[in-house]
C-alpha atoms as a PDB file:
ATOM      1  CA  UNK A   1      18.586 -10.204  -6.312  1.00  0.00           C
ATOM      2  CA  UNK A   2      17.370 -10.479  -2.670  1.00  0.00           C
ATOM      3  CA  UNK A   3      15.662 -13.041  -1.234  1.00  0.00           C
ATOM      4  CA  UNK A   4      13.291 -11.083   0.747  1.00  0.00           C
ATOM      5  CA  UNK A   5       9.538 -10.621  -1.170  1.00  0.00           C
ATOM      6  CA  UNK A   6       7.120  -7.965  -0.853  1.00  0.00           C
ATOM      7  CA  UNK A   7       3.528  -9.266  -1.936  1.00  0.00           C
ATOM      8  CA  UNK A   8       0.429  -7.999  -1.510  1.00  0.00           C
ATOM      9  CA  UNK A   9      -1.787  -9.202   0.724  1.00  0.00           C
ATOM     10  CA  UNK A  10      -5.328  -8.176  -0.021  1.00  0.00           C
ATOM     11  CA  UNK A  11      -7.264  -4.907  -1.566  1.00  0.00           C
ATOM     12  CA  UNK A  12      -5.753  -5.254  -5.095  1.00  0.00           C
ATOM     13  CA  UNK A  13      -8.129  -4.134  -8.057  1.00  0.00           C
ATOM     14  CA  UNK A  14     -11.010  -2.524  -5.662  1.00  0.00           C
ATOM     15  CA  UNK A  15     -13.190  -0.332  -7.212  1.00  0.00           C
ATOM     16  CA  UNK A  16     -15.432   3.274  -5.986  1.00  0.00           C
ATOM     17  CA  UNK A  17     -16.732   6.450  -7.025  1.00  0.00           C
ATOM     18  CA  UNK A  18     -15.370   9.546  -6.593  1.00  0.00           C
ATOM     19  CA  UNK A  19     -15.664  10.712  -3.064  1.00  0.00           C
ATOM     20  CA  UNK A  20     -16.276   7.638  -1.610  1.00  0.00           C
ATOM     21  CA  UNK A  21     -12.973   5.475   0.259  1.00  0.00           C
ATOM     22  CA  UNK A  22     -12.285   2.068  -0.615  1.00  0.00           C
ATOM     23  CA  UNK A  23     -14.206  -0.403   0.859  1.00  0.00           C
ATOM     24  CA  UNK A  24     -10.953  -2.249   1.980  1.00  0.00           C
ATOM     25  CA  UNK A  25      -7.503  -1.212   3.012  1.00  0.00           C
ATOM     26  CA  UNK A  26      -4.379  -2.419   0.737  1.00  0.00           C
ATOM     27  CA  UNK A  27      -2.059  -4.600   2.553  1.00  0.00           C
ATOM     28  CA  UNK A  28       1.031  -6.317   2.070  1.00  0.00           C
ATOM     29  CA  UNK A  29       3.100  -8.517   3.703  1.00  0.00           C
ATOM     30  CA  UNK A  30       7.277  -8.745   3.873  1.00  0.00           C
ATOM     31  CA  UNK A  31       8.384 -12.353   4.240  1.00  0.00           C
ATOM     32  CA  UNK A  32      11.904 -13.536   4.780  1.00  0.00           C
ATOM     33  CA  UNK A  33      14.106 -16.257   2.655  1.00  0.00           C
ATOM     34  CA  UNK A  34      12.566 -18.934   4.858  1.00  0.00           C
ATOM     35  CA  UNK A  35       8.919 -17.537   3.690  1.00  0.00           C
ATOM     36  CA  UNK A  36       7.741 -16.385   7.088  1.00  0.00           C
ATOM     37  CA  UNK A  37       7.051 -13.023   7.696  1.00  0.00           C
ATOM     38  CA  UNK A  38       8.984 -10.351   8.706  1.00  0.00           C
ATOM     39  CA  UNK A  39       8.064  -8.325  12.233  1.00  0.00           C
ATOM     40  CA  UNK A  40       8.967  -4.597  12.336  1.00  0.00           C
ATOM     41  CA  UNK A  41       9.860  -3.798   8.890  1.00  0.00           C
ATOM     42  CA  UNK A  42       9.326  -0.066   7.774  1.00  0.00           C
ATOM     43  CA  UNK A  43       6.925   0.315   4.443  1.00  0.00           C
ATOM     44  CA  UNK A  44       5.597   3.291   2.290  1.00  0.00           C
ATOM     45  CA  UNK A  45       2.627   3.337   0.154  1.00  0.00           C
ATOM     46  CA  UNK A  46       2.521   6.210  -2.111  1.00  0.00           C
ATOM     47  CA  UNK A  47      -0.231   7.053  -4.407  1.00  0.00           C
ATOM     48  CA  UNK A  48       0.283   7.405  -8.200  1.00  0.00           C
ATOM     49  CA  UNK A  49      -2.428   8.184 -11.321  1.00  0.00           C
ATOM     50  CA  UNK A  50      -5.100   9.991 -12.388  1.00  0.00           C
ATOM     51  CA  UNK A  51      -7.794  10.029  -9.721  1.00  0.00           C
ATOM     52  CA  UNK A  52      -6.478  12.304  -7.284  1.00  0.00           C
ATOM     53  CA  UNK A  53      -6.860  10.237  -4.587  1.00  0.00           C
ATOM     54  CA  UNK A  54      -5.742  10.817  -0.457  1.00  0.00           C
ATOM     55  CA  UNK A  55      -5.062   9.267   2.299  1.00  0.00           C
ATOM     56  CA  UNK A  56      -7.079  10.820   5.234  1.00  0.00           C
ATOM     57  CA  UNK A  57      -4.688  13.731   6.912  1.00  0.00           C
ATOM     58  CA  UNK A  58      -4.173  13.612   9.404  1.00  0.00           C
ATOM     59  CA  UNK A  59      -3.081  11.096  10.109  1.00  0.00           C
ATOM     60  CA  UNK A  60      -1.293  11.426   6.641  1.00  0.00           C
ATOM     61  CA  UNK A  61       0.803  14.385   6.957  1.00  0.00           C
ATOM     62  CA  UNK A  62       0.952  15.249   2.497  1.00  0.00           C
ATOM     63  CA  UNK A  63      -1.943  13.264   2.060  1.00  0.00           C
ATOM     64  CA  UNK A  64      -0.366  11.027  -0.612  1.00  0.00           C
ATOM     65  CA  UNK A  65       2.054   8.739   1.419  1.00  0.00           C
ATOM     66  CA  UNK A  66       1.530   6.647   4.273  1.00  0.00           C
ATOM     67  CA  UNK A  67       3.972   4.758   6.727  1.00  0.00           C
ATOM     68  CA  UNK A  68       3.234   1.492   8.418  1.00  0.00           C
ATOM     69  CA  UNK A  69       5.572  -1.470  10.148  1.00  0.00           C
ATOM     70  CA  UNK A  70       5.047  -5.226   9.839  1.00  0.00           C
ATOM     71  CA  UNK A  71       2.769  -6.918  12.002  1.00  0.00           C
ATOM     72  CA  UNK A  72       3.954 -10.201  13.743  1.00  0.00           C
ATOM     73  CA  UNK A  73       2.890 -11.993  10.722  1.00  0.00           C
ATOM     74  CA  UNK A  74       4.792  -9.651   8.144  1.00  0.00           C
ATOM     75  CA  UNK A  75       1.504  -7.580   7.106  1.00  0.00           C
ATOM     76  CA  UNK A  76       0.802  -3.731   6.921  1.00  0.00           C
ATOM     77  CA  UNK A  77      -1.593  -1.808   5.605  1.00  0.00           C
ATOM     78  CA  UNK A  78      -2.413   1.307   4.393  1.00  0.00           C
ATOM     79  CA  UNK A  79      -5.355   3.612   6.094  1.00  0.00           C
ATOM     80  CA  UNK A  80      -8.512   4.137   3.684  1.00  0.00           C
ATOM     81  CA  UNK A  81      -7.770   5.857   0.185  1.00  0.00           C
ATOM     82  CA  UNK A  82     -10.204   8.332  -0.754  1.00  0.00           C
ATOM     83  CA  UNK A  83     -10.369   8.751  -4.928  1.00  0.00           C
ATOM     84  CA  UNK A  84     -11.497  12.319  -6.129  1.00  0.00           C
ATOM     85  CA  UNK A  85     -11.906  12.036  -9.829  1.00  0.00           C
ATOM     86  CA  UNK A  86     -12.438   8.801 -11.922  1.00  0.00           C
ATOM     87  CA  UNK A  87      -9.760   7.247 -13.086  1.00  0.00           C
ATOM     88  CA  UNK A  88      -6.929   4.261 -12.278  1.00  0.00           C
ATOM     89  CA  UNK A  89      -4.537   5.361  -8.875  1.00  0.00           C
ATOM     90  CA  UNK A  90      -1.714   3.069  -8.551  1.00  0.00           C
ATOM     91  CA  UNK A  91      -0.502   2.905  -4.769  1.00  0.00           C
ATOM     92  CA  UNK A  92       3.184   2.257  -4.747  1.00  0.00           C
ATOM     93  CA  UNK A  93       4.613   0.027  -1.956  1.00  0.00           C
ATOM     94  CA  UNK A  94       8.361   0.228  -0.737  1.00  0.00           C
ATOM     95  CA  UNK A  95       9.990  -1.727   1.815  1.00  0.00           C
ATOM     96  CA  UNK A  96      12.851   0.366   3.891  1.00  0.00           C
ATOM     97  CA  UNK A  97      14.971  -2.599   4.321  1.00  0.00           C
ATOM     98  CA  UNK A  98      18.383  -3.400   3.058  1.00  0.00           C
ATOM     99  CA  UNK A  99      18.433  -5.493   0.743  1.00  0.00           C
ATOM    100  CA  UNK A 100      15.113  -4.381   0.047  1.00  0.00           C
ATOM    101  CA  UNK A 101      12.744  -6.403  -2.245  1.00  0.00           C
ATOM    102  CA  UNK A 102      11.206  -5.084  -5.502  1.00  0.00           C
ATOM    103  CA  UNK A 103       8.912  -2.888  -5.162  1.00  0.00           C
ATOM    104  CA  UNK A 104       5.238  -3.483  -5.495  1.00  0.00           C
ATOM    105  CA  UNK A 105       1.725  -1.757  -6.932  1.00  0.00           C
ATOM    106  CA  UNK A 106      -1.748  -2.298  -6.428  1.00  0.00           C
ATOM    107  CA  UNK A 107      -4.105  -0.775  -9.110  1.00  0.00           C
ATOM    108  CA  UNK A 108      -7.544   0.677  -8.213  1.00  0.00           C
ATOM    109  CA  UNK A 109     -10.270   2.249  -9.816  1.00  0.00           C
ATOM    110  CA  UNK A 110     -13.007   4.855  -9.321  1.00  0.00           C
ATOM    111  CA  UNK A 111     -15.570   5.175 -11.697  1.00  0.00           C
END
């Protein structure tokens, strides 16, 4: 177990309708054993579930994954996600650290 957490920050359990982006960008912050967070650290958010959503490409090069780095204060966030279909997307958020904390998922909605 690591002592390093991986929360999320704000944009859990939005909701849209197909075609149109989420009003608000997920975002997630990396904090260190101390509880402050952590500059500079690598994080994916992939996306997961029935909607068919996307990330904007570019700047997304597959369209389902997107790379950020902590902020100063340990947050990143993902661009706008775009759902296609109704339905529940999971996005799935990794740090790239070792030890890396558990991952973390935010569910969304388009109906």
């Amino acid at each position: 177990m690591t002592d390093y957490s991986l929360t999320i920050h704000a944009g859990n359990h939005q909701k849209s309708t197909p075609g149109t982006p989420f009003a608000d960008p997920c975002v997630i912050q990396v904090s260190g054993p101390d509880g402050v967070g952590l500059e500079g650290v690598a994080v994916r958010f992939t996306l997961r579930g029935s909607a068919a959503a996307v990330f904007p490409s570019p700047p997304s090069p597959d369209g389902i994954s997107w790379h950020a780095v902590t902020s100063s204060n340990g947050t990143a966030a993902a661009i706008p996600i775009t759902p296609f279909f109704e339905g529940t997307i999971e996005v799935h958020v990794t740090a790239e650290m070792i030890p890396a904390p558990s991952p973390i998922d935010f569910t969304l909605v388009s109906t």
